[in-house]
C-alpha atoms as a PDB file:
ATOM      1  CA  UNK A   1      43.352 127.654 -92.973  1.00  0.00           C
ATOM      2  CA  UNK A   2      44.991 130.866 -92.299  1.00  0.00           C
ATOM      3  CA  UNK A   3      48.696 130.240 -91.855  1.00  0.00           C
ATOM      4  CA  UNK A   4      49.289 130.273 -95.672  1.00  0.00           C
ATOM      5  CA  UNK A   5      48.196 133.908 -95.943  1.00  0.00           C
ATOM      6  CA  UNK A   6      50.591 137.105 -94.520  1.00  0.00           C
ATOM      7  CA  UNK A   7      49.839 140.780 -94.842  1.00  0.00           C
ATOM      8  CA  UNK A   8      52.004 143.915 -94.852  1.00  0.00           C
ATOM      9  CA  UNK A   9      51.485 147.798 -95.245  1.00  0.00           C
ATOM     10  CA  UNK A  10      54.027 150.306 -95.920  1.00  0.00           C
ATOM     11  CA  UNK A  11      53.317 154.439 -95.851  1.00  0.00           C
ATOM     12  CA  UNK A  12      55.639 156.749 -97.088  1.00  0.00           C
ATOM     13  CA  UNK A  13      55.972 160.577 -97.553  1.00  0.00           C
ATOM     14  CA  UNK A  14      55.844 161.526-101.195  1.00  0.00           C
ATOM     15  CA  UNK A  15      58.240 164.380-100.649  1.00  0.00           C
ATOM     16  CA  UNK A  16      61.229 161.230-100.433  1.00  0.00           C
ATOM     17  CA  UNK A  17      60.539 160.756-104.246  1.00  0.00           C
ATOM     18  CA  UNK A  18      59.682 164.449-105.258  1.00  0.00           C
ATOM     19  CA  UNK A  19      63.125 165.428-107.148  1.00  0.00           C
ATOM     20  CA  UNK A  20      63.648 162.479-108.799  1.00  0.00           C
ATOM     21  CA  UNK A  21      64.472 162.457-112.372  1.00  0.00           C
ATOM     22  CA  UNK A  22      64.997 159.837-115.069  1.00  0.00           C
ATOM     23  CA  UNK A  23      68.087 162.219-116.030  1.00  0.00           C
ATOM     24  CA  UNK A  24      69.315 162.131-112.996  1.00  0.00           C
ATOM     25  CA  UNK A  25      68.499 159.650-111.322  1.00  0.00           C
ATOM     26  CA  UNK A  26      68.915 156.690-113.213  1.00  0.00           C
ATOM     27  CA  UNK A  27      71.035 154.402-111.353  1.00  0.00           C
ATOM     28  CA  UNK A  28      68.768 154.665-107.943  1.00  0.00           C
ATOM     29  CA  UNK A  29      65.735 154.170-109.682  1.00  0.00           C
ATOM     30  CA  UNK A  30      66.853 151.495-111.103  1.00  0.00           C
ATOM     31  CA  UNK A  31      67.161 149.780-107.390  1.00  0.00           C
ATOM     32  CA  UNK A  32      63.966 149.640-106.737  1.00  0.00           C
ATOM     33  CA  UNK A  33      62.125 149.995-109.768  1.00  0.00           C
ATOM     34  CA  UNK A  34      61.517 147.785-113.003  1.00  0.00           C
ATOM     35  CA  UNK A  35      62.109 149.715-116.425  1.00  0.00           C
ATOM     36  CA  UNK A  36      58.411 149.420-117.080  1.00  0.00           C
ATOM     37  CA  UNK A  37      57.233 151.125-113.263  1.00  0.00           C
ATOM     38  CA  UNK A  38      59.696 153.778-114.167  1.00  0.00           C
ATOM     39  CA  UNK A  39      58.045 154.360-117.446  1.00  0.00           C
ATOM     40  CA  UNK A  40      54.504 154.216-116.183  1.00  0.00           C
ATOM     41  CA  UNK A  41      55.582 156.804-112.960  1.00  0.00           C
ATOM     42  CA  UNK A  42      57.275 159.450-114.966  1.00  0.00           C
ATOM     43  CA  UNK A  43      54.628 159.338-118.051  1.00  0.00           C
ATOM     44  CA  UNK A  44      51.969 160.607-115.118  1.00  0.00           C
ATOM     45  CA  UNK A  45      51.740 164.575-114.378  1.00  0.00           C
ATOM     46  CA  UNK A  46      52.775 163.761-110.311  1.00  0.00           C
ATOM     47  CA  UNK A  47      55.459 161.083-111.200  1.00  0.00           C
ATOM     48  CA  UNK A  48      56.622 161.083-106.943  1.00  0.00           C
ATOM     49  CA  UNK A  49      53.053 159.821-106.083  1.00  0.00           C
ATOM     50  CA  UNK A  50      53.332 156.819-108.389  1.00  0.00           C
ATOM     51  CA  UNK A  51      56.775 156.190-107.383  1.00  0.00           C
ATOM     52  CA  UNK A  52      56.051 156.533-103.840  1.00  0.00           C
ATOM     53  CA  UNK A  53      53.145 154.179-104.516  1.00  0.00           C
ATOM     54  CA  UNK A  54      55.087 151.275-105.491  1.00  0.00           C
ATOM     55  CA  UNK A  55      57.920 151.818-103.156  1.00  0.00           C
ATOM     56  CA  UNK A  56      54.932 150.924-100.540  1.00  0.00           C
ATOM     57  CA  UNK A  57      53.826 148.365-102.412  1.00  0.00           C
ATOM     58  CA  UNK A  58      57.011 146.694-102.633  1.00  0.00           C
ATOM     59  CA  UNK A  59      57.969 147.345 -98.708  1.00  0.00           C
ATOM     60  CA  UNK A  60      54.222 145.399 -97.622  1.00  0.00           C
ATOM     61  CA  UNK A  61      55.178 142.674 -99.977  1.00  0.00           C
ATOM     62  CA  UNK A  62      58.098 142.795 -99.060  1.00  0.00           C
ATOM     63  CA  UNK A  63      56.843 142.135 -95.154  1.00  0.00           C
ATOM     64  CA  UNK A  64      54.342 139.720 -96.356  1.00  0.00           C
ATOM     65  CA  UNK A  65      57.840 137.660 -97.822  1.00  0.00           C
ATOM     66  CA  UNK A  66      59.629 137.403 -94.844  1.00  0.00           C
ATOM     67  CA  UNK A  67      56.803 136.523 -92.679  1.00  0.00           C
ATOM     68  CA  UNK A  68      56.294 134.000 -95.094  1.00  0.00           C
ATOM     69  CA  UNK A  69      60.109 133.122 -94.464  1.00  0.00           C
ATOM     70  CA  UNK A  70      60.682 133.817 -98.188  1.00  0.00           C
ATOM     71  CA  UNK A  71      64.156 136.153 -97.916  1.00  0.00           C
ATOM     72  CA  UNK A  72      66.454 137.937-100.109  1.00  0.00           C
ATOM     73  CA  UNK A  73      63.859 138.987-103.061  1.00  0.00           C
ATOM     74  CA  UNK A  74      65.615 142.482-104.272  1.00  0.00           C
ATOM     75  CA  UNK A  75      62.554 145.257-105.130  1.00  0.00           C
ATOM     76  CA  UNK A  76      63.732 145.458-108.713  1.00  0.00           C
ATOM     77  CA  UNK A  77      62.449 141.458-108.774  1.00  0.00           C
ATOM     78  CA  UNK A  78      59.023 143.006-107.850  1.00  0.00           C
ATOM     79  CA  UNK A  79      57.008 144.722-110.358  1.00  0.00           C
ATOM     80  CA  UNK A  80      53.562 146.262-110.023  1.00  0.00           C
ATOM     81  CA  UNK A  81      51.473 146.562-113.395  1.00  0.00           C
ATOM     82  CA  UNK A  82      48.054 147.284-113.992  1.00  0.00           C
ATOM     83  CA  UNK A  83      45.700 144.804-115.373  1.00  0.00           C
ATOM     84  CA  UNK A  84      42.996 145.814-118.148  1.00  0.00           C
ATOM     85  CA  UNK A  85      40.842 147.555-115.525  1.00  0.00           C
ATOM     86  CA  UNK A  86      43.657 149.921-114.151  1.00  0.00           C
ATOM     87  CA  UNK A  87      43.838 147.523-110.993  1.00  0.00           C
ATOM     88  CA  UNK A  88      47.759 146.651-109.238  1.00  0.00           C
ATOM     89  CA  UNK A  89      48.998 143.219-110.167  1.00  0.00           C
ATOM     90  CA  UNK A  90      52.289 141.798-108.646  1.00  0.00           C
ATOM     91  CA  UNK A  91      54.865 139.796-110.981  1.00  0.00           C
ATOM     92  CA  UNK A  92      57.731 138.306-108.741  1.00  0.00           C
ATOM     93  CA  UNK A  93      60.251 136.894-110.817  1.00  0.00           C
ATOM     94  CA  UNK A  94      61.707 133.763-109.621  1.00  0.00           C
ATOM     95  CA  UNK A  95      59.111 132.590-106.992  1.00  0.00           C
ATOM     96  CA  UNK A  96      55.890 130.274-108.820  1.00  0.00           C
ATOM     97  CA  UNK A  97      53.859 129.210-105.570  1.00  0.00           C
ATOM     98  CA  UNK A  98      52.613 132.715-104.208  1.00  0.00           C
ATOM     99  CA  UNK A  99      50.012 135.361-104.997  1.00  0.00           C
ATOM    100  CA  UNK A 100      50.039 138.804-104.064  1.00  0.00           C
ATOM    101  CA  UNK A 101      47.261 141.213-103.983  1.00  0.00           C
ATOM    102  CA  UNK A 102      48.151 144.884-103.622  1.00  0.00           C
ATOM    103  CA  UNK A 103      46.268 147.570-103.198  1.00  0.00           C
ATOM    104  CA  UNK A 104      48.108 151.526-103.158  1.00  0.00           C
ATOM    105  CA  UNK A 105      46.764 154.876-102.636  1.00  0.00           C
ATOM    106  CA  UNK A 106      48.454 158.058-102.084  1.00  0.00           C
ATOM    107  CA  UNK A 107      47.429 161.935-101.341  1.00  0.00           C
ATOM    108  CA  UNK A 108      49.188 165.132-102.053  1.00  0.00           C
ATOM    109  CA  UNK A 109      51.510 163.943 -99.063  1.00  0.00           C
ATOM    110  CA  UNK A 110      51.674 160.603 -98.333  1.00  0.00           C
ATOM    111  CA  UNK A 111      51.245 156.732-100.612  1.00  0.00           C
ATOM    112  CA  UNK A 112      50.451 153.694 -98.962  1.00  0.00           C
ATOM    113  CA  UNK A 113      50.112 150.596-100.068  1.00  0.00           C
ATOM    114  CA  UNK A 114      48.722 146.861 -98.543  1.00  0.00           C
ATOM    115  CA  UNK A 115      49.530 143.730 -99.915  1.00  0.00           C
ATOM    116  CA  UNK A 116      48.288 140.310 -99.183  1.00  0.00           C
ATOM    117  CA  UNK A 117      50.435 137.284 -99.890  1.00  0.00           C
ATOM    118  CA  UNK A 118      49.241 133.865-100.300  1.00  0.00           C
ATOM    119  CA  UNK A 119      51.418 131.063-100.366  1.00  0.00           C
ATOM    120  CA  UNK A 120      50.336 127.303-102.090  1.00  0.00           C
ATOM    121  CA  UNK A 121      51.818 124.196-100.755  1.00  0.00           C
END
């Protein structure tokens, strides 16, 4: 059965992330991202195309949520990671009976990202 499982996809144009810095900009990173994305993004040579990355990533799970009429989960509660083989996984704190699947890409210009949700009963 199918009405358990959403989808969403978000694209974005790096050049909204390009001049962010951890020096500067702190406080709005913190917003959106977890302490350990931030880490990850600005440890890479392009740190924009990461961040734009999981800015997508968030917004499709973020769709996949509300179609799933689960509300009100702030991005900073969503956190992509990596798993042993360099692949996305999605940690939601505070909400046990989903799983996410995420996939992101990005260019020179643009990130997108897809996620499926799936929702147990």
């Amino acid at each position: 059965m199918l009405e358990n499982i959403f989808i969403g996809t978000d694209i974005e144009k790096i050049s909204r992330f390009e001049n962010k810095t951890v020096e500067d900009d702190m406080k709005f990173l913190k917003k959106i991202f977890t302490e350990d994305e931030i880490k990850y993004c600005f440890s890479n040579k392009y740190p924009a195309r990461h961040l734009t990355a999981r800015f997508c990533a968030k917004e499709a799970i973020t769709k996949t949520l509300y179609s799933a009429d689960i509300k009100s989960i702030p991005y900073s509660k969503i956190e992509i990671s990596h798993d042993k083989n360099k692949c996305p996984v999605v940690t939601i704190k505070g909400v046990s009976n989903i799983i996410v699947k995420v996939s992101l890409s990005h260019t020179i210009d643009y990130a997108m990202a897809t996620a499926i949700l799936y929702v147990s009963k």
